[in-house]
PDB file of N, CA and C in Angstrom:
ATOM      1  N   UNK A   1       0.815  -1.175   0.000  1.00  0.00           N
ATOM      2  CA  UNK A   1       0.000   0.000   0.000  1.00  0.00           C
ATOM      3  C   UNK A   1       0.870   1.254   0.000  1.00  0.00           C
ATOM      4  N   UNK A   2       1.987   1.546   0.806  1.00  0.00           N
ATOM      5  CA  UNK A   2       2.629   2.654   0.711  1.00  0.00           C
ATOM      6  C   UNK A   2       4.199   2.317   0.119  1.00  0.00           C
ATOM      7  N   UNK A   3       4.318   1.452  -0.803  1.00  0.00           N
ATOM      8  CA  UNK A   3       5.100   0.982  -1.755  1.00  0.00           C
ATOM      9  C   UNK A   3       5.357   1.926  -2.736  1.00  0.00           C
ATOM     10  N   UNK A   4       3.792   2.836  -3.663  1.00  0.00           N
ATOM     11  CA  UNK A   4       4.500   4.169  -4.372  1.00  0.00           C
ATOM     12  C   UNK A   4       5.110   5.394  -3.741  1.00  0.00           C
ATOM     13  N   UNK A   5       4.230   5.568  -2.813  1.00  0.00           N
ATOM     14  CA  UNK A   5       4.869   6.629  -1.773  1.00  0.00           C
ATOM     15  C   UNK A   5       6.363   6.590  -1.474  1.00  0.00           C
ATOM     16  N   UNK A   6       6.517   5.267  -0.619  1.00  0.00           N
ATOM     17  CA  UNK A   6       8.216   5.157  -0.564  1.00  0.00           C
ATOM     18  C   UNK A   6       9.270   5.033  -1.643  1.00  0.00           C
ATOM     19  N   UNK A   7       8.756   4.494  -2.841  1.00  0.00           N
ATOM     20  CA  UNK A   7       9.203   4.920  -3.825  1.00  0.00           C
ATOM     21  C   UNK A   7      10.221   6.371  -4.077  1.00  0.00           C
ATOM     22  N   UNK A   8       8.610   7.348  -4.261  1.00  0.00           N
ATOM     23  CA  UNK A   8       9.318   8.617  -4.335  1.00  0.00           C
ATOM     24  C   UNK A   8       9.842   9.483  -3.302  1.00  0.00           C
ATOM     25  N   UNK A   9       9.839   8.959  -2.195  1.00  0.00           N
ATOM     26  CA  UNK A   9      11.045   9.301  -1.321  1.00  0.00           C
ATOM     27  C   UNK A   9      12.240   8.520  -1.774  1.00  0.00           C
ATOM     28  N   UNK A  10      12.389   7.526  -1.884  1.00  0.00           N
ATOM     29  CA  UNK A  10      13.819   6.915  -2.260  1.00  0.00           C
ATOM     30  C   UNK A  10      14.277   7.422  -3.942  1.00  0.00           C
ATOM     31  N   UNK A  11      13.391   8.525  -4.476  1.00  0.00           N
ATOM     32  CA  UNK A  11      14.155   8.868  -5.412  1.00  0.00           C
ATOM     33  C   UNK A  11      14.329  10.168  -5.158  1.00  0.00           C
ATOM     34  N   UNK A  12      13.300  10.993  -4.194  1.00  0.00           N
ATOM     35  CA  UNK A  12      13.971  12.288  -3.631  1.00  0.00           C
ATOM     36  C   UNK A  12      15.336  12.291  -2.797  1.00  0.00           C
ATOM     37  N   UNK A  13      15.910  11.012  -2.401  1.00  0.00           N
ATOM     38  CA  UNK A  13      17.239  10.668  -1.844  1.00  0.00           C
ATOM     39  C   UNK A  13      18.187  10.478  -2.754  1.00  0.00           C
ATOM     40  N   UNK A  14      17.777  10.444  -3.996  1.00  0.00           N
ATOM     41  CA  UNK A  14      18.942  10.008  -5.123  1.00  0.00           C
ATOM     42  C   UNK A  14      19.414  11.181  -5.326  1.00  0.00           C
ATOM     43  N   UNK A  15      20.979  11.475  -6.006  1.00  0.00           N
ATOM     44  CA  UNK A  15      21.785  12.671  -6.429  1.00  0.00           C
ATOM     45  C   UNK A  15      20.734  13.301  -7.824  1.00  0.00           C
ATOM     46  N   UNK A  16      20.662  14.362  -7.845  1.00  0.00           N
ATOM     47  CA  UNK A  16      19.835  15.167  -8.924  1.00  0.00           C
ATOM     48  C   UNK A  16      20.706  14.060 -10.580  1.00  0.00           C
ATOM     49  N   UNK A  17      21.768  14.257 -10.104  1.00  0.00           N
ATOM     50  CA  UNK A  17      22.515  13.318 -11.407  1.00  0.00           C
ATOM     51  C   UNK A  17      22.232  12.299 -11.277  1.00  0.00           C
ATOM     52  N   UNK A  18      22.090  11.772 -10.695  1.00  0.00           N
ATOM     53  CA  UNK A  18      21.860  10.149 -10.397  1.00  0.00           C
ATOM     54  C   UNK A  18      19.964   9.604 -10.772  1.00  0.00           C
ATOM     55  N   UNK A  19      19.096  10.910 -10.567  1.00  0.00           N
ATOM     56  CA  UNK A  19      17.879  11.064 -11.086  1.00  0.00           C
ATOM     57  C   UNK A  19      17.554  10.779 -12.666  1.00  0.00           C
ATOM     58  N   UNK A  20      18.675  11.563 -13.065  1.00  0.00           N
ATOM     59  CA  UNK A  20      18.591  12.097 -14.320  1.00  0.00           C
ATOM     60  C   UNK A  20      18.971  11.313 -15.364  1.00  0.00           C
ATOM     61  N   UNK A  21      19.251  10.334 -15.092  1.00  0.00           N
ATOM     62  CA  UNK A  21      19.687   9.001 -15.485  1.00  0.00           C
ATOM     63  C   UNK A  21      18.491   8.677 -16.354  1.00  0.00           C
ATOM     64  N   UNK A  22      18.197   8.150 -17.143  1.00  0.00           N
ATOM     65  CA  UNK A  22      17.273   7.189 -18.024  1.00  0.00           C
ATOM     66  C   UNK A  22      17.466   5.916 -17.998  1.00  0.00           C
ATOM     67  N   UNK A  23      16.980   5.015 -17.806  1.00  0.00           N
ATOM     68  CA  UNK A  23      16.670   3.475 -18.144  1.00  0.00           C
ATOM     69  C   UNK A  23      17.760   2.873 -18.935  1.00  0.00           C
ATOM     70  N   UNK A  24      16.968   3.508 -20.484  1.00  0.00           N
ATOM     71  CA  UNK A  24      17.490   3.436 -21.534  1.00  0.00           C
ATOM     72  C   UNK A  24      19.204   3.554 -21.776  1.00  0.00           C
ATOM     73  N   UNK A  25      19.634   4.786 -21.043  1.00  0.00           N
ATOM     74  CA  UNK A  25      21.443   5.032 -21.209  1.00  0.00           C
ATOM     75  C   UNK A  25      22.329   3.892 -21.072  1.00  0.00           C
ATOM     76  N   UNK A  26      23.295   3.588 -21.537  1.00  0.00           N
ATOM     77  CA  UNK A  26      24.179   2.749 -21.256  1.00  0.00           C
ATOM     78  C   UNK A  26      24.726   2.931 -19.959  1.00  0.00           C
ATOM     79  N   UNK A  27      24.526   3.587 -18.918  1.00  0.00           N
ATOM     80  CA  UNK A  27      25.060   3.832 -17.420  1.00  0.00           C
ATOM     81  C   UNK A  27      23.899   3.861 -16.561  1.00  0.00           C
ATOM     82  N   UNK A  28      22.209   3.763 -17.304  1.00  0.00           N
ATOM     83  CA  UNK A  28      21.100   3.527 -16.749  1.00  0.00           C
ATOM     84  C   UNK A  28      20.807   2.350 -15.889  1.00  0.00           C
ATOM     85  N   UNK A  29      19.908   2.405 -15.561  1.00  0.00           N
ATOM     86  CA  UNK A  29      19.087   1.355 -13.915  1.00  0.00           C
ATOM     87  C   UNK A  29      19.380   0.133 -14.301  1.00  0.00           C
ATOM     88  N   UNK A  30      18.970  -0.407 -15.338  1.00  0.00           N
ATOM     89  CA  UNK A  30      19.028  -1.409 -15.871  1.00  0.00           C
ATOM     90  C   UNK A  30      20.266  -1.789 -16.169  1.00  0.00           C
ATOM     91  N   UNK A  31      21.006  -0.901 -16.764  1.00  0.00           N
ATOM     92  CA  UNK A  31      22.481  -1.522 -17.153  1.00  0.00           C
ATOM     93  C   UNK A  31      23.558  -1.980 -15.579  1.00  0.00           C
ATOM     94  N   UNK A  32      23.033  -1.967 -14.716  1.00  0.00           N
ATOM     95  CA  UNK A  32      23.663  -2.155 -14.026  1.00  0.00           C
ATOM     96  C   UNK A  32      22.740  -3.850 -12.919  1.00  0.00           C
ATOM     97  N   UNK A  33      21.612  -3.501 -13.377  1.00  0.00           N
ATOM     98  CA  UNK A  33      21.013  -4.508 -12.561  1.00  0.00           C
ATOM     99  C   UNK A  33      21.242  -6.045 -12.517  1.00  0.00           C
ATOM    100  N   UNK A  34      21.543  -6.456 -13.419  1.00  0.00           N
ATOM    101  CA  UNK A  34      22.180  -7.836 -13.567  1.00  0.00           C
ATOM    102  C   UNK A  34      23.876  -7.921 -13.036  1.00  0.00           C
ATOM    103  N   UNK A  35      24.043  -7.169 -12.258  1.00  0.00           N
ATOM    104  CA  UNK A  35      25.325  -7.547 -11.908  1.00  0.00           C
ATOM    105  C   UNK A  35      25.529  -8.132 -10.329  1.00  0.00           C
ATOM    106  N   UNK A  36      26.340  -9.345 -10.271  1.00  0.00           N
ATOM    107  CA  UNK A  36      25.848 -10.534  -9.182  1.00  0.00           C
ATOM    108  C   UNK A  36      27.200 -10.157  -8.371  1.00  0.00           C
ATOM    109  N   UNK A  37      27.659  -9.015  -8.017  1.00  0.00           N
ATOM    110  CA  UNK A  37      28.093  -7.920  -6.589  1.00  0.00           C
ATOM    111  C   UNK A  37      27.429  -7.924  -5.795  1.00  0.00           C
ATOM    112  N   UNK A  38      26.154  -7.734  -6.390  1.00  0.00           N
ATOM    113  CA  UNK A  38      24.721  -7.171  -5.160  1.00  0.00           C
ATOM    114  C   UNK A  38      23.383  -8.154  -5.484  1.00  0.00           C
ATOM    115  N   UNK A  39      23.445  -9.277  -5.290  1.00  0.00           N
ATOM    116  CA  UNK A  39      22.382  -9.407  -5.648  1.00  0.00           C
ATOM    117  C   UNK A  39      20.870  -9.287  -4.895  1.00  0.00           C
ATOM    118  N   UNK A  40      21.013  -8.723  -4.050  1.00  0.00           N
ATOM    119  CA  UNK A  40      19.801  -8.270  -3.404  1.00  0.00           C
ATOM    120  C   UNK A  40      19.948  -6.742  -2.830  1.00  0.00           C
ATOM    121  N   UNK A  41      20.201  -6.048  -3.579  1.00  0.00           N
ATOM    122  CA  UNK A  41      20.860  -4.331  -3.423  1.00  0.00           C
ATOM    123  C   UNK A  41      19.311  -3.449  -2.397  1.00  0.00           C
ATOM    124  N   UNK A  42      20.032  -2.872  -1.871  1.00  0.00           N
ATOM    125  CA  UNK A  42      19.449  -2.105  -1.202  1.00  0.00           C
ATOM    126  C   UNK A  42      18.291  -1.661  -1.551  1.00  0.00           C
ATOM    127  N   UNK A  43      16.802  -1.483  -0.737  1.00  0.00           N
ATOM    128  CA  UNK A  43      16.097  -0.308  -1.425  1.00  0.00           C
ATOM    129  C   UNK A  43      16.264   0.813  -2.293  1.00  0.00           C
ATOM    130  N   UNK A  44      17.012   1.277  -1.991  1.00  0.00           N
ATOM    131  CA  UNK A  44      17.678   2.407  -2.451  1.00  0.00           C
ATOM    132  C   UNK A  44      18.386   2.484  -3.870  1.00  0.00           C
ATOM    133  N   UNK A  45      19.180   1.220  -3.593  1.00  0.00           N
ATOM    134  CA  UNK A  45      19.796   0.804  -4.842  1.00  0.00           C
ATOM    135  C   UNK A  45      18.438   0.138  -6.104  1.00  0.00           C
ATOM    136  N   UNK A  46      17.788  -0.302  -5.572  1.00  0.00           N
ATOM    137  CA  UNK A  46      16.878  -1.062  -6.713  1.00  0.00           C
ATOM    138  C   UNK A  46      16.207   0.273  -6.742  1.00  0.00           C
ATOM    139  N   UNK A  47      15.881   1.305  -6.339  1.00  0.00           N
ATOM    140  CA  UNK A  47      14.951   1.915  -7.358  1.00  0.00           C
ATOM    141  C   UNK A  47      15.625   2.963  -8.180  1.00  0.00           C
ATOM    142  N   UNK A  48      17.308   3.279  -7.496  1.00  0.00           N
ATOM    143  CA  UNK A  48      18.329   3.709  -8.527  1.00  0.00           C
ATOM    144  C   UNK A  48      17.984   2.981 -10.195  1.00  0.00           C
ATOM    145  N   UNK A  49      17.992   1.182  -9.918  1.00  0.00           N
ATOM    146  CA  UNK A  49      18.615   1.140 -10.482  1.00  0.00           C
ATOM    147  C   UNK A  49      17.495   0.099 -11.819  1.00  0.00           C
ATOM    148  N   UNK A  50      15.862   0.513 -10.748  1.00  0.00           N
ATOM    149  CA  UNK A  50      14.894  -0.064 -12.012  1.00  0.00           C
ATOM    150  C   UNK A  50      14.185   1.089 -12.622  1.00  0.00           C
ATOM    151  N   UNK A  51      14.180   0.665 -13.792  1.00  0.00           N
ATOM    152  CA  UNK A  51      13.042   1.087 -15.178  1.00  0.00           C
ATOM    153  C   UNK A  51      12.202   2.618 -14.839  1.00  0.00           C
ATOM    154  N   UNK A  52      11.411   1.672 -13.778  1.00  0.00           N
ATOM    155  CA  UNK A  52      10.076   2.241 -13.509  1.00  0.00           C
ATOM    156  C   UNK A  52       9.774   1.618 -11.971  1.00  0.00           C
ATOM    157  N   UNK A  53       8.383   1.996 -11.467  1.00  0.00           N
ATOM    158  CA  UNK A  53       7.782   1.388 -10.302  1.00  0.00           C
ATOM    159  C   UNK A  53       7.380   0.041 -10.430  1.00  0.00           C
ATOM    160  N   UNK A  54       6.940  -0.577 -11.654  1.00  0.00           N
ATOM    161  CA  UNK A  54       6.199  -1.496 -12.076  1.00  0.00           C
ATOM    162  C   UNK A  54       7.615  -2.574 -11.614  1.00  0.00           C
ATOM    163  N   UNK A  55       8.665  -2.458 -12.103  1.00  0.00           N
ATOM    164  CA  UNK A  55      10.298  -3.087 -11.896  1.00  0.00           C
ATOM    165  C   UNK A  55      10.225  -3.397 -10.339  1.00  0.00           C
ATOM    166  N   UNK A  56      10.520  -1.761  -9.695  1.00  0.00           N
ATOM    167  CA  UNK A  56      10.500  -2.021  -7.912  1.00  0.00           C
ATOM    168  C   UNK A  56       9.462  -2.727  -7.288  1.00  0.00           C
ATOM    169  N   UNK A  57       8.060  -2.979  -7.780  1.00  0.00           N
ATOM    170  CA  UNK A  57       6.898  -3.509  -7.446  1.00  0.00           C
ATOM    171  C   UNK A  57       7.388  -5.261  -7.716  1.00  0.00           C
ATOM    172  N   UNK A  58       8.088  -5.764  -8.502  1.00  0.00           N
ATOM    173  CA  UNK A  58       7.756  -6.798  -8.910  1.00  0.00           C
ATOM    174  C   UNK A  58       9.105  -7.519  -7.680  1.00  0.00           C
ATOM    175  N   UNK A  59      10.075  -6.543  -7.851  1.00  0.00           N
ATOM    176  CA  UNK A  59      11.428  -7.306  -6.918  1.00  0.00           C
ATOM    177  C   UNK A  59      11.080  -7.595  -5.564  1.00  0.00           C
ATOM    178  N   UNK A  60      10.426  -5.628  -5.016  1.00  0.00           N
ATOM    179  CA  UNK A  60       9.754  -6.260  -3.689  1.00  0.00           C
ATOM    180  C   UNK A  60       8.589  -7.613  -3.626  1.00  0.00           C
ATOM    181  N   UNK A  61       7.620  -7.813  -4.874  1.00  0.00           N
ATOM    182  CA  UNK A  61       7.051  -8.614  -4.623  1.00  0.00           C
ATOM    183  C   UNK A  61       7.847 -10.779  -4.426  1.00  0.00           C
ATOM    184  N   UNK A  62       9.096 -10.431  -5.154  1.00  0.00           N
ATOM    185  CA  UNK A  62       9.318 -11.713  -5.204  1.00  0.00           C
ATOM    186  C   UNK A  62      10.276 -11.611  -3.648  1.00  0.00           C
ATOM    187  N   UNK A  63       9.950 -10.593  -2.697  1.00  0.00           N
ATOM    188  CA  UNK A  63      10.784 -10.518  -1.552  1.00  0.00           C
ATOM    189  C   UNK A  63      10.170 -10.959  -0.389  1.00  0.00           C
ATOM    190  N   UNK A  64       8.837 -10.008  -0.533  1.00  0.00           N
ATOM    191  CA  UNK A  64       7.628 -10.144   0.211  1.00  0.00           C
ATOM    192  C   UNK A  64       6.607 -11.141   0.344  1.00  0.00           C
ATOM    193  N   UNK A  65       5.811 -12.059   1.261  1.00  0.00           N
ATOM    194  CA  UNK A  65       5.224 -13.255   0.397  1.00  0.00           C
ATOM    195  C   UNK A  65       3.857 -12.067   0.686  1.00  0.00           C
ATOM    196  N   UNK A  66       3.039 -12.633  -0.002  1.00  0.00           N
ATOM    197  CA  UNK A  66       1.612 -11.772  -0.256  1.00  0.00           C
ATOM    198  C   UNK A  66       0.647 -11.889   1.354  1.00  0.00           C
ATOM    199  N   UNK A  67       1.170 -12.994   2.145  1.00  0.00           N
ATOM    200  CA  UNK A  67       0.588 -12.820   3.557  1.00  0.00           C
ATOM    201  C   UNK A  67       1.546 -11.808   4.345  1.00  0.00           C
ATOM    202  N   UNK A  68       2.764 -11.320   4.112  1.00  0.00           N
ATOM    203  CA  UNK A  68       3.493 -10.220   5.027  1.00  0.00           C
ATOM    204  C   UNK A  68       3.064  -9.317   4.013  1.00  0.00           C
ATOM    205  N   UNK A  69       2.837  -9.038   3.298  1.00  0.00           N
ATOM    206  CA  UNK A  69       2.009  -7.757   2.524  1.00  0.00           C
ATOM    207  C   UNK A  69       0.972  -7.450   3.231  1.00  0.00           C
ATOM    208  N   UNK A  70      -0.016  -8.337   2.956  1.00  0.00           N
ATOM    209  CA  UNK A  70      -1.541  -7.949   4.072  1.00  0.00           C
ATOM    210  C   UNK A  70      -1.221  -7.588   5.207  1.00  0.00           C
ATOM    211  N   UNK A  71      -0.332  -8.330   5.895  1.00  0.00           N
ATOM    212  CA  UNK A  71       0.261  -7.823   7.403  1.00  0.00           C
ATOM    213  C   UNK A  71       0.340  -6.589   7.886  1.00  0.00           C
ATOM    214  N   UNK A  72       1.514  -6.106   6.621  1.00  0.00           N
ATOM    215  CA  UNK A  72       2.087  -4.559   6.838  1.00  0.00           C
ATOM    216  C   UNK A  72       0.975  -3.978   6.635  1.00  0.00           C
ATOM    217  N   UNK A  73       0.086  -4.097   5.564  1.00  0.00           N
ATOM    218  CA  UNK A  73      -1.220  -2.996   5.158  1.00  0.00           C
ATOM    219  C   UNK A  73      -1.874  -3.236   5.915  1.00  0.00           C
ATOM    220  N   UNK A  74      -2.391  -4.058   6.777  1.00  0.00           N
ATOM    221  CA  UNK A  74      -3.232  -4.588   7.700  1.00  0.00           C
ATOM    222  C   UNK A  74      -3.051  -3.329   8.907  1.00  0.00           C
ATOM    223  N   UNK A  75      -1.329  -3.622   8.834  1.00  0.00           N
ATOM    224  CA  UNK A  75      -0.970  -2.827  10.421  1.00  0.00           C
ATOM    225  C   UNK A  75      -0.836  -1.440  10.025  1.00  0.00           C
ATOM    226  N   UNK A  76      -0.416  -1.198   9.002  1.00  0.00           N
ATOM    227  CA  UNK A  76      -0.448   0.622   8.322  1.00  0.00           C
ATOM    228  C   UNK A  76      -2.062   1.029   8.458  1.00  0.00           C
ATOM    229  N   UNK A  77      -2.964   0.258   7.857  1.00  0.00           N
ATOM    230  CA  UNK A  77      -4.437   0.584   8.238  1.00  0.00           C
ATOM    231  C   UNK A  77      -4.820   1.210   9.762  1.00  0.00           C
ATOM    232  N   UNK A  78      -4.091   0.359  10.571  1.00  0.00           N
ATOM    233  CA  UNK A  78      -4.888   0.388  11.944  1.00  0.00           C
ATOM    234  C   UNK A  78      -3.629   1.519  12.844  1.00  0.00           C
ATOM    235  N   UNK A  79      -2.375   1.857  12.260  1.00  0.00           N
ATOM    236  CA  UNK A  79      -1.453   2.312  13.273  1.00  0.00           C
ATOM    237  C   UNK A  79      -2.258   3.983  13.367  1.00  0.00           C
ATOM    238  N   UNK A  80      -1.969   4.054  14.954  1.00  0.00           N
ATOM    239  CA  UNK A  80      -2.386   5.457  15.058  1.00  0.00           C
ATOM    240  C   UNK A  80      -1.285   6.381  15.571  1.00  0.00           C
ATOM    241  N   UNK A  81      -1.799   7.388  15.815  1.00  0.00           N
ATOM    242  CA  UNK A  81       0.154   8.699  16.251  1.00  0.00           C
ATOM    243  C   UNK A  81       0.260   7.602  17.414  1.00  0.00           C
ATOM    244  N   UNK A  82      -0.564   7.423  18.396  1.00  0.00           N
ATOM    245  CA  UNK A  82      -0.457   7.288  19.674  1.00  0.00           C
ATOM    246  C   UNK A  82       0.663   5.849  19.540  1.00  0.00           C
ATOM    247  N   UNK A  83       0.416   5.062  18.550  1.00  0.00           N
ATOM    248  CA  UNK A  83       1.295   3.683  18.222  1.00  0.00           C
ATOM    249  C   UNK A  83       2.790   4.252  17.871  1.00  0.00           C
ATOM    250  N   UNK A  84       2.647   5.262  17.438  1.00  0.00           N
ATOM    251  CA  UNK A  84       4.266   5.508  17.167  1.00  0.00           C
ATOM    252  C   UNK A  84       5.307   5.973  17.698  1.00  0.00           C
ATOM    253  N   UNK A  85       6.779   6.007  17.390  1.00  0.00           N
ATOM    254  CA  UNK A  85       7.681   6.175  18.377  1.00  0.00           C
ATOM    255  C   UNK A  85       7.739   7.391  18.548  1.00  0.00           C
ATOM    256  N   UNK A  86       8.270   8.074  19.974  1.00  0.00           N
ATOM    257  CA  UNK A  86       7.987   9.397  20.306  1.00  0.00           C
ATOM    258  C   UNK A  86       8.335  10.103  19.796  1.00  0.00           C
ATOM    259  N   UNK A  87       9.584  10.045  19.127  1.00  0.00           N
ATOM    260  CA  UNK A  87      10.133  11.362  18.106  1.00  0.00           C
ATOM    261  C   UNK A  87       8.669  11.535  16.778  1.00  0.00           C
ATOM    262  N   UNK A  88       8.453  10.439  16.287  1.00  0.00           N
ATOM    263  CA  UNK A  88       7.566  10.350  15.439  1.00  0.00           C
ATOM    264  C   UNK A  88       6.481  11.112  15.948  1.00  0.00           C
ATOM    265  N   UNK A  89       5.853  10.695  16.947  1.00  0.00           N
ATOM    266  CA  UNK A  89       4.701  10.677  17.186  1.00  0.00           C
ATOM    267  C   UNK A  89       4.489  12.679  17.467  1.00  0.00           C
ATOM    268  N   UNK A  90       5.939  13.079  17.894  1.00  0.00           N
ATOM    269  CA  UNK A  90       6.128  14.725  18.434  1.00  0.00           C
ATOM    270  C   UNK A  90       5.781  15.141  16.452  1.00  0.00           C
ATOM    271  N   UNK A  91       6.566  14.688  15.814  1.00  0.00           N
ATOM    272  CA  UNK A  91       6.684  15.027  14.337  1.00  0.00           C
ATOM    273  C   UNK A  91       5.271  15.349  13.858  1.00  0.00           C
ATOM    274  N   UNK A  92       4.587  14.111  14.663  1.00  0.00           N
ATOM    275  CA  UNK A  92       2.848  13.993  13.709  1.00  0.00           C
ATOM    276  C   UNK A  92       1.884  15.534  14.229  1.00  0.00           C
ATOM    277  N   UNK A  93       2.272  15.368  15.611  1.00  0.00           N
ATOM    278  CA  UNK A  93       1.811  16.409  16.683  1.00  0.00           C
ATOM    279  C   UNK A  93       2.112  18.038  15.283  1.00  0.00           C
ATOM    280  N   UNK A  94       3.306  18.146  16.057  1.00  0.00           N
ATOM    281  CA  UNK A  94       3.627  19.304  15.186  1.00  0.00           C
ATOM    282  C   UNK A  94       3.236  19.809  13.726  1.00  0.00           C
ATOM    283  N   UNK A  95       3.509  18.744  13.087  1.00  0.00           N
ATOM    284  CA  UNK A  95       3.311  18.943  11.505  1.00  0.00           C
ATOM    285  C   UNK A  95       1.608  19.009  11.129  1.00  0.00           C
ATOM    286  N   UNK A  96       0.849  18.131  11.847  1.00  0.00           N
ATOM    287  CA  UNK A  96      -0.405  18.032  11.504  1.00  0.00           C
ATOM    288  C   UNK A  96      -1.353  17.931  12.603  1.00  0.00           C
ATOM    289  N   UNK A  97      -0.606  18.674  14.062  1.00  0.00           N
ATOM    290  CA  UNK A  97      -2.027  19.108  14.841  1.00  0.00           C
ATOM    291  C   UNK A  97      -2.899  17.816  14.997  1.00  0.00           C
ATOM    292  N   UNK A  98      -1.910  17.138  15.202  1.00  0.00           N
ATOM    293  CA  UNK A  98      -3.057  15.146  15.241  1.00  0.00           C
ATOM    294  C   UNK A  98      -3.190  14.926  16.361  1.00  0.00           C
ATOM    295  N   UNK A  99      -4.299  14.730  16.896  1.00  0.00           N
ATOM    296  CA  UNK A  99      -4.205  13.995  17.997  1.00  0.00           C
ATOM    297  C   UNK A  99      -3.747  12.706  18.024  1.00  0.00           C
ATOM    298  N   UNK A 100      -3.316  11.912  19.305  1.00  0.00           N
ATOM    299  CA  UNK A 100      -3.053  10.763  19.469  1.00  0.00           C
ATOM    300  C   UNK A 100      -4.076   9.043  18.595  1.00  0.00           C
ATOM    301  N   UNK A 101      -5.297   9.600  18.786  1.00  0.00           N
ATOM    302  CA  UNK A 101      -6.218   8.869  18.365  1.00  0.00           C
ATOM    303  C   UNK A 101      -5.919   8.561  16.622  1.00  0.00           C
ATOM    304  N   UNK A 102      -5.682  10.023  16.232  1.00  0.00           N
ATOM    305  CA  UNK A 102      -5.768   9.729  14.731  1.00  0.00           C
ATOM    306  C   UNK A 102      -5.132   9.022  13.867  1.00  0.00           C
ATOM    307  N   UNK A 103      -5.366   8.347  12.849  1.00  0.00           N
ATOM    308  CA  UNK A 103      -4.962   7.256  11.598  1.00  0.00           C
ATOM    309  C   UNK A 103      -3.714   8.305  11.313  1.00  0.00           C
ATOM    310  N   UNK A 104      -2.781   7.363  11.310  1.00  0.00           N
ATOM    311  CA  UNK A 104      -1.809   7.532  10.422  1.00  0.00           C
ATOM    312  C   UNK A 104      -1.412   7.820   8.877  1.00  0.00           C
ATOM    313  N   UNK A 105      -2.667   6.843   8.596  1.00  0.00           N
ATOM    314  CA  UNK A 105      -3.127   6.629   7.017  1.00  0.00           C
ATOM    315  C   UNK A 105      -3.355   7.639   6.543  1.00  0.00           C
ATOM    316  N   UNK A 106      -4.524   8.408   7.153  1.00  0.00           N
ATOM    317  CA  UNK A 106      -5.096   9.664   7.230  1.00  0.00           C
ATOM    318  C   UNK A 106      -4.251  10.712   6.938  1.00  0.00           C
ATOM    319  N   UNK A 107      -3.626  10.612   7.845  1.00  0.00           N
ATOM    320  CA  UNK A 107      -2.437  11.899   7.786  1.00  0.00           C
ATOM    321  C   UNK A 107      -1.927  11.846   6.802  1.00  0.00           C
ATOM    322  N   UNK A 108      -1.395  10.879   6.252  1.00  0.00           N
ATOM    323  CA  UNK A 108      -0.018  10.449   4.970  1.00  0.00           C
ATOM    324  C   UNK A 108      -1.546  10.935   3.986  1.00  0.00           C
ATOM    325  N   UNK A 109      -2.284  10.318   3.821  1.00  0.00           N
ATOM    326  CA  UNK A 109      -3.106  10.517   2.875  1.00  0.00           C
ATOM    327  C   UNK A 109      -3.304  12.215   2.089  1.00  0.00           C
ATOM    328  N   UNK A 110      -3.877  12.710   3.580  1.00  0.00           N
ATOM    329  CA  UNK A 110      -4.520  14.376   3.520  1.00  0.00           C
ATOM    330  C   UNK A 110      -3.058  14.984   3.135  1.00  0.00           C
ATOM    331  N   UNK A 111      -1.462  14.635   3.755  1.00  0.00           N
ATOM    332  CA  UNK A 111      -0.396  15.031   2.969  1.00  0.00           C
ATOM    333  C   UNK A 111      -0.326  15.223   1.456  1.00  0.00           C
ATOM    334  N   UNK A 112      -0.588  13.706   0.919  1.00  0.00           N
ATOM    335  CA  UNK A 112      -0.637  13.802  -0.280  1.00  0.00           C
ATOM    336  C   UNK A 112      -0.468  14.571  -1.312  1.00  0.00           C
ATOM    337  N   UNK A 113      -2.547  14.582  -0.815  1.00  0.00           N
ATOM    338  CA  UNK A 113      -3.571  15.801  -1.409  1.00  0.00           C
ATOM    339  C   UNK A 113      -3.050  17.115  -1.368  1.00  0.00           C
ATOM    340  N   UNK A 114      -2.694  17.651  -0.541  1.00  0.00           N
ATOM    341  CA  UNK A 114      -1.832  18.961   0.120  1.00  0.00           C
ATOM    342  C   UNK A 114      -1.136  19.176  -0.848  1.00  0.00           C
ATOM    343  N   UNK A 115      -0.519  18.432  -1.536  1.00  0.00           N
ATOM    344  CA  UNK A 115       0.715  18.598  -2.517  1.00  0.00           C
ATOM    345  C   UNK A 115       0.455  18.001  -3.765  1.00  0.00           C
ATOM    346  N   UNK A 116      -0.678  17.606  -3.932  1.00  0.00           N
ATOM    347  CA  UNK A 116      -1.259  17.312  -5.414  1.00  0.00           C
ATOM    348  C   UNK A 116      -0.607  15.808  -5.714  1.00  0.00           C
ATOM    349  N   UNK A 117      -0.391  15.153  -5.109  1.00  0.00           N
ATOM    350  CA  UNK A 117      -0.281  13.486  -5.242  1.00  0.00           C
ATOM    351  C   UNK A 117      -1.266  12.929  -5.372  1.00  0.00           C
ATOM    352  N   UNK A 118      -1.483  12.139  -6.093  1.00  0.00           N
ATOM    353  CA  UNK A 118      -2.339  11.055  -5.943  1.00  0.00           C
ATOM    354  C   UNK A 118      -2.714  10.204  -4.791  1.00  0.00           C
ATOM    355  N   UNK A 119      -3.405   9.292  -3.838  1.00  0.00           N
ATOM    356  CA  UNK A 119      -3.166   8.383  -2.725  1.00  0.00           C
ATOM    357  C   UNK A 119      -4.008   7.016  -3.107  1.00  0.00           C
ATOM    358  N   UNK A 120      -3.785   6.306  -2.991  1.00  0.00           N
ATOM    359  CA  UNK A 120      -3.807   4.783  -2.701  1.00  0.00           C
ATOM    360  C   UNK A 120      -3.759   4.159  -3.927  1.00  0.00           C
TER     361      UNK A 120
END
C-alpha cells in the first residue's frame, strides 16, 4: 500500500545526477542490474537502479510473500500517532495538529492531497 509513496522518497534521496539518469542510457538502472556484486541491493539501490515502479513492485514482490504484505497494510491501516515512536509521534503532533487517536493513514493521505499526489 505505501510501496509508491516510498518509492518517491527513495528517489527524492537520489543525487539530482543520479535522477537524471534514463533506463534506456548505457550507465542507466538497468544496465547495471544484472550484476551478481549485489544481488539483493538495497532499497535504495533497486529503485536507482529499475526502469520504472512497475520493476521495484515486482522485486519487492518476489521478496515479500503476499501474507506479510496484508500484514504490513493490515498494520499501516490500523497504526495510530499514539502507536508511534515518540520522536515520530512529536513530528505527527507538530506537523499536523493530530491527535493521538488519529490514523496515520489519514495523515499520509490528507499530505498527499496537500501537494497534489495522488493516494492509494
Amino acid at each position: 500500500m505505501m510501496l509508491p509513496r516510498t518509492i518517491d522518497k527513495a528517489r527524492g534521496l537520489l543525487p539530482a545526477a543520479i535522477r537524471a539518469i534514463t533506463p534506456s542510457s548505457p550507465v542507466g538502472a538497468r544496465g547495471s542490474s544484472t550484476s551478481s556484486a549485489s544481488p539483493k541491493p538495497s532499497f535504495l539501490e533497486l529503485v536507482r537502479r529499475a526502469a520504472d515502479e512497475a520493476e521495484v513492485a515486482t522485486v519487492v514482490g518476489e521478496r515479500v510473500s503476499p501474507e506479510k504484505c496484508e500484514a504490513l497494510n493490515a498494520a499501516m491501516k490500523a497504526l495510530r500517532v499514539a502507536d508511534a515512536p515518540p520522536e515520530i509521534r512529536t513530528l505527527l503532533h507538530d506537523l499536523y495538529h493530530a491527535d493521538d487517536e488519529a490514523l496515520v493513514l489519514d495523515l499520509v493521505i490528507a499530505d498527499d492531497r496537500s501537494r497534489g499526489r495522488p493516494s492509494g
